[in-house]
Structures are given as C-alpha cells and as structure tokens.
PDB file of N, CA and C in Angstrom:
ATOM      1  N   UNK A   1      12.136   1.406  10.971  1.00  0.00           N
ATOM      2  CA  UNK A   1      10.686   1.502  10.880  1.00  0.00           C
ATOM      3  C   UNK A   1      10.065   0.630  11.958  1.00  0.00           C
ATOM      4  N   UNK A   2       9.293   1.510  12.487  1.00  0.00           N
ATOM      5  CA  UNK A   2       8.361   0.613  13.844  1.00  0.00           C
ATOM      6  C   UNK A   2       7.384  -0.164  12.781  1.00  0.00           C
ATOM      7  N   UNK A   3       6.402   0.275  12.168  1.00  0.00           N
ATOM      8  CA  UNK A   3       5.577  -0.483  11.386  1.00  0.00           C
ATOM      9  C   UNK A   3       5.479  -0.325   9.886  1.00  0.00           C
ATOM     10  N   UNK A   4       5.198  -1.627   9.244  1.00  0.00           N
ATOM     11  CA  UNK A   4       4.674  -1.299   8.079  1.00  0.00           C
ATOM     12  C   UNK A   4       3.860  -1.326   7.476  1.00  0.00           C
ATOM     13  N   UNK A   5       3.126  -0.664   6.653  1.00  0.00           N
ATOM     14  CA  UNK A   5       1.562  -1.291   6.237  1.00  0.00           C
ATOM     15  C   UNK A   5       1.806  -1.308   4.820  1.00  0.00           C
ATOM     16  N   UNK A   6       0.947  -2.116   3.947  1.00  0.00           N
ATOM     17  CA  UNK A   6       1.119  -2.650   2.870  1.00  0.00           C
ATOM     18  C   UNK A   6      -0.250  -2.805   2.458  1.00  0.00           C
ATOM     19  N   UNK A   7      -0.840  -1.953   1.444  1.00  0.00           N
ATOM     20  CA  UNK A   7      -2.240  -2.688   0.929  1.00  0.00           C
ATOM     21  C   UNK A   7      -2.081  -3.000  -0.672  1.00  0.00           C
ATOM     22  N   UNK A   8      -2.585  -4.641  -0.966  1.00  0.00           N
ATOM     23  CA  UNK A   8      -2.167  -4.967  -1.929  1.00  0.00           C
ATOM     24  C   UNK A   8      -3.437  -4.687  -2.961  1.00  0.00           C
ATOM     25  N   UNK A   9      -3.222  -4.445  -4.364  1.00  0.00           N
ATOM     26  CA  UNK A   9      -4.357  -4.227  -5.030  1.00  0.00           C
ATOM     27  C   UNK A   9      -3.996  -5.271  -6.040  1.00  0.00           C
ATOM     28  N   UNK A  10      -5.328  -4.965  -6.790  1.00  0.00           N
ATOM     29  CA  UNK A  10      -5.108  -5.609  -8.272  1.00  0.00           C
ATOM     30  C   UNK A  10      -6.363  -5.222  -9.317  1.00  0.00           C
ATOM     31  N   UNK A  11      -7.609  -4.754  -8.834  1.00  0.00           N
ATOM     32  CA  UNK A  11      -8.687  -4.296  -9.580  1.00  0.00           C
ATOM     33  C   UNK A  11      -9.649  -3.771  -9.300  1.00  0.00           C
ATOM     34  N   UNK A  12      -8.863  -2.446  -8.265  1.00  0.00           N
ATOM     35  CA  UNK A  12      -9.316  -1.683  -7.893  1.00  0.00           C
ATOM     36  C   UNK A  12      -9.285  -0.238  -7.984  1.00  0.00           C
ATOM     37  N   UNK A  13     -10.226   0.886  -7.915  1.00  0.00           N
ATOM     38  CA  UNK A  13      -9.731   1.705  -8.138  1.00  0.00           C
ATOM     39  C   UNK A  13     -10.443   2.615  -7.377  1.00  0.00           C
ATOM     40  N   UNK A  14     -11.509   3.488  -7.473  1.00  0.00           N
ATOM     41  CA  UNK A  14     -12.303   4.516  -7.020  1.00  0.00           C
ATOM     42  C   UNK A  14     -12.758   3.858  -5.370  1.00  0.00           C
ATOM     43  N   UNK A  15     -13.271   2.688  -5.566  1.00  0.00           N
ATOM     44  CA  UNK A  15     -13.822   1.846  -4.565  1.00  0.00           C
ATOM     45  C   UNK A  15     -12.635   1.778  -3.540  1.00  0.00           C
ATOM     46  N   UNK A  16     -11.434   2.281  -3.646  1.00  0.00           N
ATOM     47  CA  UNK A  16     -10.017   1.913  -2.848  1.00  0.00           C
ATOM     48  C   UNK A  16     -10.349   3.260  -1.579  1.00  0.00           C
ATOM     49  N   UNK A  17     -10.675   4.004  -2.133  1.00  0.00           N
ATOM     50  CA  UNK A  17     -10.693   5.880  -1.467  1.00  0.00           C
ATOM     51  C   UNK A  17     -11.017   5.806   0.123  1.00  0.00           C
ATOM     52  N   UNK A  18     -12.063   5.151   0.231  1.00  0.00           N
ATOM     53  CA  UNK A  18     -12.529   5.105   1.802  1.00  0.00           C
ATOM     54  C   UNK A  18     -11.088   4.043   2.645  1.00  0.00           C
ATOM     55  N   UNK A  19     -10.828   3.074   1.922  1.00  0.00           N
ATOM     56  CA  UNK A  19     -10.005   1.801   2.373  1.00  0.00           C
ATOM     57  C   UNK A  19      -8.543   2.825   2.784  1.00  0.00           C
ATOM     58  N   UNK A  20      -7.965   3.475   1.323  1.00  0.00           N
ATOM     59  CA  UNK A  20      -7.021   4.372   1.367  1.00  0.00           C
ATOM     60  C   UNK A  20      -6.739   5.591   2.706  1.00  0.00           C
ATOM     61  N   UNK A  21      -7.945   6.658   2.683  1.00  0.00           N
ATOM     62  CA  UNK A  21      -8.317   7.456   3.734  1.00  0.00           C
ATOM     63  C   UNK A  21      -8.580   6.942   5.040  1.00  0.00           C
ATOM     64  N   UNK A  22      -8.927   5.504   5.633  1.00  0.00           N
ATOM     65  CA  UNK A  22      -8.729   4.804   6.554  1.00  0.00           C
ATOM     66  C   UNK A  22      -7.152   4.385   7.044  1.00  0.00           C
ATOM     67  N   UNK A  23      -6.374   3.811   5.990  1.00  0.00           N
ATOM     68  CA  UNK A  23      -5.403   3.958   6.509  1.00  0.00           C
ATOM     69  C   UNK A  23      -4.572   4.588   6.671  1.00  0.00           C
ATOM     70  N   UNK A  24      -4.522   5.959   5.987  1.00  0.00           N
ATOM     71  CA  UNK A  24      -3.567   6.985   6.624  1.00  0.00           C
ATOM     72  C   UNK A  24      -4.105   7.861   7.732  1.00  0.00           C
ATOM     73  N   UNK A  25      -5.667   7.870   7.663  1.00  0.00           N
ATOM     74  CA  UNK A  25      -5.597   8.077   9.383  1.00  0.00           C
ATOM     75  C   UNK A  25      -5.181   7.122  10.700  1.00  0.00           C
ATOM     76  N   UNK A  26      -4.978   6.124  10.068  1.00  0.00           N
ATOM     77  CA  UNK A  26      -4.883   5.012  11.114  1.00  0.00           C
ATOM     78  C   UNK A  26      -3.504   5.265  11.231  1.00  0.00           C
ATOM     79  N   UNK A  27      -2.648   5.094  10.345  1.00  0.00           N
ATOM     80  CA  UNK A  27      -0.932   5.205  10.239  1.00  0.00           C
ATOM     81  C   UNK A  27      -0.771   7.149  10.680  1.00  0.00           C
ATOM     82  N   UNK A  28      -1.542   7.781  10.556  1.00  0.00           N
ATOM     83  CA  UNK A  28      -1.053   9.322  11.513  1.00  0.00           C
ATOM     84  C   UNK A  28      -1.267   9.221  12.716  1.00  0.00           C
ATOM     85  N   UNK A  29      -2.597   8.059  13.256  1.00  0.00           N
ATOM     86  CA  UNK A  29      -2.348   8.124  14.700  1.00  0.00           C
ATOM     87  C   UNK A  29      -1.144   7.724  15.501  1.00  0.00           C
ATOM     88  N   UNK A  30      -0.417   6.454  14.607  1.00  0.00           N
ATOM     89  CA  UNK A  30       0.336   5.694  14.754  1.00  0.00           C
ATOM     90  C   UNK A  30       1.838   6.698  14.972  1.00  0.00           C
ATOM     91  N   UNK A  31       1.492   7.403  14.016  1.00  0.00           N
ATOM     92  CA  UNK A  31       3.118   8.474  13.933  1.00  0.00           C
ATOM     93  C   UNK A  31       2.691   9.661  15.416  1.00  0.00           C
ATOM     94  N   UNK A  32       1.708  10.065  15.446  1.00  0.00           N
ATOM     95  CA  UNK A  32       1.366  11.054  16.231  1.00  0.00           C
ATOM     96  C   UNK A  32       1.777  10.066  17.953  1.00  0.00           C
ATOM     97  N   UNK A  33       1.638   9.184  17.657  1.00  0.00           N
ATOM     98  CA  UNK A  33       2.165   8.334  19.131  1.00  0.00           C
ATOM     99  C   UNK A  33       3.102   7.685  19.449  1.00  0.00           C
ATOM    100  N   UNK A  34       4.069   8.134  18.000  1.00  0.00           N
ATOM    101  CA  UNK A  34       5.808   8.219  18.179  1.00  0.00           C
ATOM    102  C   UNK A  34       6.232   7.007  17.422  1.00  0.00           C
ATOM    103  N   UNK A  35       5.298   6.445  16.875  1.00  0.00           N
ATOM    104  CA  UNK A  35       6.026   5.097  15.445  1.00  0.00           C
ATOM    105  C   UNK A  35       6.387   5.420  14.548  1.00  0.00           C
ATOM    106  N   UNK A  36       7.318   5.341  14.119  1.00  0.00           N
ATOM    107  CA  UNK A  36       7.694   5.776  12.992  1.00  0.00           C
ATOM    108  C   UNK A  36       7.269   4.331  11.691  1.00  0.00           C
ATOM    109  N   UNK A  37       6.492   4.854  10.634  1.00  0.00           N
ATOM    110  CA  UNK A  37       5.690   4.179   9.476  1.00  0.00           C
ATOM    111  C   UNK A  37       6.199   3.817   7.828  1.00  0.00           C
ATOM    112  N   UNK A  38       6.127   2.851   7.595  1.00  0.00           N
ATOM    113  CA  UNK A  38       6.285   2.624   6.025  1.00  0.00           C
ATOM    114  C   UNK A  38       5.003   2.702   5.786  1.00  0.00           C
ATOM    115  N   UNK A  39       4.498   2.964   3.846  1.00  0.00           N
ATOM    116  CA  UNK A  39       3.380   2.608   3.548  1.00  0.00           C
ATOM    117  C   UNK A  39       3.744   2.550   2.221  1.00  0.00           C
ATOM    118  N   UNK A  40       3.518   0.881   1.711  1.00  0.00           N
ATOM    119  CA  UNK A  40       3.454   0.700   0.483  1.00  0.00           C
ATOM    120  C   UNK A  40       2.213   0.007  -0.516  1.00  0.00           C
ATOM    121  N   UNK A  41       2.210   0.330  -1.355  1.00  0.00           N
ATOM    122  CA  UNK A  41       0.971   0.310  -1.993  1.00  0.00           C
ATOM    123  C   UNK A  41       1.513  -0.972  -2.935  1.00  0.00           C
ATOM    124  N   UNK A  42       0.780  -2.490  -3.105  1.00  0.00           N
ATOM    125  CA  UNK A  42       1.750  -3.121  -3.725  1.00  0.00           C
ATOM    126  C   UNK A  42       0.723  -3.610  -4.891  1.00  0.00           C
ATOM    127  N   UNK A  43       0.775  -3.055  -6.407  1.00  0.00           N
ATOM    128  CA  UNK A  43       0.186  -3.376  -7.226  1.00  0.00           C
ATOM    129  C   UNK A  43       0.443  -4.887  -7.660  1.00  0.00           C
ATOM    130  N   UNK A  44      -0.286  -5.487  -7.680  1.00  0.00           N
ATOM    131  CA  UNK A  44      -0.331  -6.980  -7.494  1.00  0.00           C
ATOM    132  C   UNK A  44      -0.777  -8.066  -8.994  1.00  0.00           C
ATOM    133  N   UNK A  45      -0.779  -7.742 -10.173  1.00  0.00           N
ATOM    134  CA  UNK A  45      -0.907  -8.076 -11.537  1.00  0.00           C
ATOM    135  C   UNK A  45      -2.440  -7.091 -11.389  1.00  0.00           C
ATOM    136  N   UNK A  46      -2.158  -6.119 -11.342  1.00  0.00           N
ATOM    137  CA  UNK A  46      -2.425  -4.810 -11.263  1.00  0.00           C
ATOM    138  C   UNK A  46      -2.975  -4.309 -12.922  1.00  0.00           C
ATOM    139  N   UNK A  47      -4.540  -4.173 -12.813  1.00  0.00           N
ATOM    140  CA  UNK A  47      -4.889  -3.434 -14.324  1.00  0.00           C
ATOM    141  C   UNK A  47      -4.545  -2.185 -14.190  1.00  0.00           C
ATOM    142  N   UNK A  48      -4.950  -1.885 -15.904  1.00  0.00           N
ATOM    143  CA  UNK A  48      -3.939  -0.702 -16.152  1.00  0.00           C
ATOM    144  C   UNK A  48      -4.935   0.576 -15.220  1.00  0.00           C
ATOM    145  N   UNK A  49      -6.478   0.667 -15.227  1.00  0.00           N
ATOM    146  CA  UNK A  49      -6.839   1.236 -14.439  1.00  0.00           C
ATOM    147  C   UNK A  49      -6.787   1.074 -12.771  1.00  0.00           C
ATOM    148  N   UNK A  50      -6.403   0.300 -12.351  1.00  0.00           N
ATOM    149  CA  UNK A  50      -5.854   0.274 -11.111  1.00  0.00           C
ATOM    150  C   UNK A  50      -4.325   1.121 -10.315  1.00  0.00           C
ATOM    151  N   UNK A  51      -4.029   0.591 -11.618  1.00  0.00           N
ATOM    152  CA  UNK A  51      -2.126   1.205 -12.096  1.00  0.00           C
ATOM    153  C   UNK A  51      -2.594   3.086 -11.698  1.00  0.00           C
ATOM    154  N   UNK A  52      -3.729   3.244 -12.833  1.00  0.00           N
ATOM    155  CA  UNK A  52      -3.500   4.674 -13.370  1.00  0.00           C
ATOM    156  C   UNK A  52      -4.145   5.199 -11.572  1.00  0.00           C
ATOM    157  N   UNK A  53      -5.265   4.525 -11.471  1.00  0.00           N
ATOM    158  CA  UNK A  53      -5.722   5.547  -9.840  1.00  0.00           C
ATOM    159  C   UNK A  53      -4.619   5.482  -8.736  1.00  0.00           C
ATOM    160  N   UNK A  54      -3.680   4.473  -8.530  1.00  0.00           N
ATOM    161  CA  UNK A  54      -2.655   4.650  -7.333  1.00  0.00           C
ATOM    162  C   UNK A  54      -1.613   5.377  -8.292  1.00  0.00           C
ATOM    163  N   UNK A  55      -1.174   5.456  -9.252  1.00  0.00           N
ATOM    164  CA  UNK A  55      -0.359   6.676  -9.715  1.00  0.00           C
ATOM    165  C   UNK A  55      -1.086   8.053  -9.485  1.00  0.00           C
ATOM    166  N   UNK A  56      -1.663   8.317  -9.040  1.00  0.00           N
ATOM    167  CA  UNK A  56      -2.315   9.276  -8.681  1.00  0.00           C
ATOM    168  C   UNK A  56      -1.220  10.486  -7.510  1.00  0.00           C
ATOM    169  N   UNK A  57      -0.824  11.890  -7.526  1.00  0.00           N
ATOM    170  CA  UNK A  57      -0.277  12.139  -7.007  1.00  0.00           C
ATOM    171  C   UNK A  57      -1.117  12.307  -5.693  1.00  0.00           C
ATOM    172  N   UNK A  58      -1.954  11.982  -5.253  1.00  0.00           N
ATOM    173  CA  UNK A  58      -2.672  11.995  -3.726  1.00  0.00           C
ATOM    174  C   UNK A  58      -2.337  10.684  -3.202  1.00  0.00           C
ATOM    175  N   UNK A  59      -1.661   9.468  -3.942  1.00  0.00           N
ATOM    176  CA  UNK A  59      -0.977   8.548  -3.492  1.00  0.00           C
ATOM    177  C   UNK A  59       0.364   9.049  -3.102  1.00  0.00           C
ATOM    178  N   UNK A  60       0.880  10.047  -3.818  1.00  0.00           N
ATOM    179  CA  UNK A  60       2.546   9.914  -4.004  1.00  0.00           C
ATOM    180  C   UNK A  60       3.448   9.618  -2.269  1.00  0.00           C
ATOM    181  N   UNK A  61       2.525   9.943  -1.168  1.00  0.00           N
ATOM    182  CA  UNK A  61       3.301   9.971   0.257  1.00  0.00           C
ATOM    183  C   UNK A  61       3.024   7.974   0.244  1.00  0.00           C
ATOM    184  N   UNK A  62       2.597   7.498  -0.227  1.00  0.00           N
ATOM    185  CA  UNK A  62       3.156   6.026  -0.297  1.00  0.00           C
ATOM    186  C   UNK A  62       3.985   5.729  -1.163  1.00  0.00           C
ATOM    187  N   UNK A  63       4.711   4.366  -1.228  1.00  0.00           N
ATOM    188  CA  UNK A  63       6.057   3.521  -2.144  1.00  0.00           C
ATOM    189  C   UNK A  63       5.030   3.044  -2.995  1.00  0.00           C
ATOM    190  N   UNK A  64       5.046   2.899  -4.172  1.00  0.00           N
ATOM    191  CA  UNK A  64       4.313   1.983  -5.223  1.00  0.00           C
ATOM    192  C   UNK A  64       5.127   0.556  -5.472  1.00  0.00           C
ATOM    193  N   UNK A  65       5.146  -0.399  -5.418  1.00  0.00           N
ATOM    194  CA  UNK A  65       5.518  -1.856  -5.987  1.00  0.00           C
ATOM    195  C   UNK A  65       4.583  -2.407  -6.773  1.00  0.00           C
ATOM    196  N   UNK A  66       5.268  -2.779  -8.026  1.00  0.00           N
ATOM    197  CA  UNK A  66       4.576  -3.192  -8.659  1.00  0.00           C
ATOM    198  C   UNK A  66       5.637  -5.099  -8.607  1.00  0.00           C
ATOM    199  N   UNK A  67       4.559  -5.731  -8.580  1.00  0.00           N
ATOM    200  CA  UNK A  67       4.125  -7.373  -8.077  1.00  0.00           C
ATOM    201  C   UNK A  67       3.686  -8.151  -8.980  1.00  0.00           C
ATOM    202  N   UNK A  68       4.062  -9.250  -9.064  1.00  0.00           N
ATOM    203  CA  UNK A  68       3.409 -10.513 -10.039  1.00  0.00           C
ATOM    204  C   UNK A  68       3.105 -11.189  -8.881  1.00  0.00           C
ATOM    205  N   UNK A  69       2.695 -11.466  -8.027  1.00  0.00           N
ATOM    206  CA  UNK A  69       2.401 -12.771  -7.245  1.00  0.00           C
ATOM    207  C   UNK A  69       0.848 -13.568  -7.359  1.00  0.00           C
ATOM    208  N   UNK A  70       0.458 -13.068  -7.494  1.00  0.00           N
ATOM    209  CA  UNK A  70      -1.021 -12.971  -7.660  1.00  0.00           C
ATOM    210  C   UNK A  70      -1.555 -13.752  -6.677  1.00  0.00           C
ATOM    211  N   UNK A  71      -1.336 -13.465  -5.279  1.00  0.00           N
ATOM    212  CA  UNK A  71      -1.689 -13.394  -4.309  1.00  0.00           C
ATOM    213  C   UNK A  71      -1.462 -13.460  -2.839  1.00  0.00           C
ATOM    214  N   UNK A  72      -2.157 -12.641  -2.109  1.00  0.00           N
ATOM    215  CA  UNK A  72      -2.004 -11.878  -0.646  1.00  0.00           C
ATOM    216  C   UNK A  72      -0.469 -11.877  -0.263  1.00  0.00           C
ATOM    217  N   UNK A  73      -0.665 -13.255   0.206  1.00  0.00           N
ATOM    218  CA  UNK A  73      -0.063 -14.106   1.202  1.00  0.00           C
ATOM    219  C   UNK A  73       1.800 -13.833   0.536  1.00  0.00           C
ATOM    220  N   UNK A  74       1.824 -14.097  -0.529  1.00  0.00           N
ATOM    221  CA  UNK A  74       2.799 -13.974  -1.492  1.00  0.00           C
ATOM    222  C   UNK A  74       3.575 -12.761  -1.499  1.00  0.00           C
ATOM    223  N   UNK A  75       2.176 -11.142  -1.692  1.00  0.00           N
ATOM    224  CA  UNK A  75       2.873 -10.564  -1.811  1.00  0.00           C
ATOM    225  C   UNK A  75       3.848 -10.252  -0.705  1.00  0.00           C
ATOM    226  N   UNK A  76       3.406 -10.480   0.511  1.00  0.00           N
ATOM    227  CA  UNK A  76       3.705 -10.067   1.996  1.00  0.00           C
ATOM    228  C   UNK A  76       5.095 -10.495   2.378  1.00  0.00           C
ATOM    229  N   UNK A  77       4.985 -11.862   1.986  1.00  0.00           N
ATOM    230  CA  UNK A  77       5.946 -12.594   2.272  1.00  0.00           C
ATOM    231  C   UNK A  77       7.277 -12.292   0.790  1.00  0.00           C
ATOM    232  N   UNK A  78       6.695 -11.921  -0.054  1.00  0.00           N
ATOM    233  CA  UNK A  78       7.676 -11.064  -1.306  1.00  0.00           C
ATOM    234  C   UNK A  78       8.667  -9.747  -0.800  1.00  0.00           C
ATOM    235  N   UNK A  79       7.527  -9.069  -0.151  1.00  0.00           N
ATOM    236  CA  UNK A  79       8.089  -7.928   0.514  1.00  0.00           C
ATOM    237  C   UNK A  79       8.848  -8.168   2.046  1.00  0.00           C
ATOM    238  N   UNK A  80       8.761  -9.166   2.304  1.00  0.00           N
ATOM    239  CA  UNK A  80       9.458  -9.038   3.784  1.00  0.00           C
ATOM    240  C   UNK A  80      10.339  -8.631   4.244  1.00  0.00           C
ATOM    241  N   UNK A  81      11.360  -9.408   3.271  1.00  0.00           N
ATOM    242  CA  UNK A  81      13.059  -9.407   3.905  1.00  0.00           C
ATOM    243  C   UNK A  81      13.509  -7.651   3.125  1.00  0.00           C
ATOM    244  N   UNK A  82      12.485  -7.311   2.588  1.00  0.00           N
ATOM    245  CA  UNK A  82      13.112  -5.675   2.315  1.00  0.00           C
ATOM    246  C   UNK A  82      12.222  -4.764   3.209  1.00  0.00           C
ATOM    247  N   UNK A  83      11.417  -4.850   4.326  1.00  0.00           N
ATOM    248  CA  UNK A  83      10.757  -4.425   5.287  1.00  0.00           C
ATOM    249  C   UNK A  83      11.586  -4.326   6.685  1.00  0.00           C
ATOM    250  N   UNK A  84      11.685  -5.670   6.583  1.00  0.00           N
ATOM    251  CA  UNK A  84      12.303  -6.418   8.299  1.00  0.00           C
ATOM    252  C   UNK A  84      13.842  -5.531   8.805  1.00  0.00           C
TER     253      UNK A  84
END
C-alpha cells in the first residue's frame, strides 16, 4: 500500500457524509494516479448510532476497526505497525 487513510469516529453519524464523500474522492484521485490505497474507518469508543451509520453498506469499500483508545493520536499510532 502506497497510502493509508484512516478517519477516526466516535459520535458521529449523518454529519460524517460530506467528510466521508470527500475522502473517497480524494483517495480515487490518488488511485487514478497510480497509488495504490487503504481506507479504514476506525470506530473509536464508538456509539451505537455511530456504529449503526458506518455499518452502513455504502461504507462496506472501507475496513471497519473497532477501537478503545479514546483518542486521535492513539488510534493512529494503534493502527500503525498493521499499516506500515
């Protein structure tokens, strides 16, 4: 994997859509110019309505992780050494 992107949630849901649709156009330009992409969605002590909108099958072309860190920095560095 050339890149990875990772957006972490935790109590969000409807309000995610524009954030969401931003980055998979951003990550198709990225593939369209020969990178090859991860994209994981990392539920982060994640409510259950947060849970239920990224289970959503218009998520399903991302990885779901579900996370206790309860915060950013954490999760990133949680996920690394299975990225790198």
């Amino acid at each position: 994997m050339d890149l990875t992107v990772i957006v972490t949630v935790h109590d969000e849901t409807v309000v995610s859509g524009p954030t969401m649709q931003a980055a998979d156009v951003a990550i198709e330009t990225a593939i369209a110019a020969g990178f090859s992409v991860e994209r994981i969605i990392a539920l982060d002590n994640a409510t259950p309505e947060t849970t239920a909108y990224f289970g959503q099958p218009a998520f399903d072309h991302w990885t779901r992780r579900v996370m206790t860190c309860g915060d950013l920095g954490r999760v990133r560095n949680a996920l690394a050494p299975e990225v790198a």
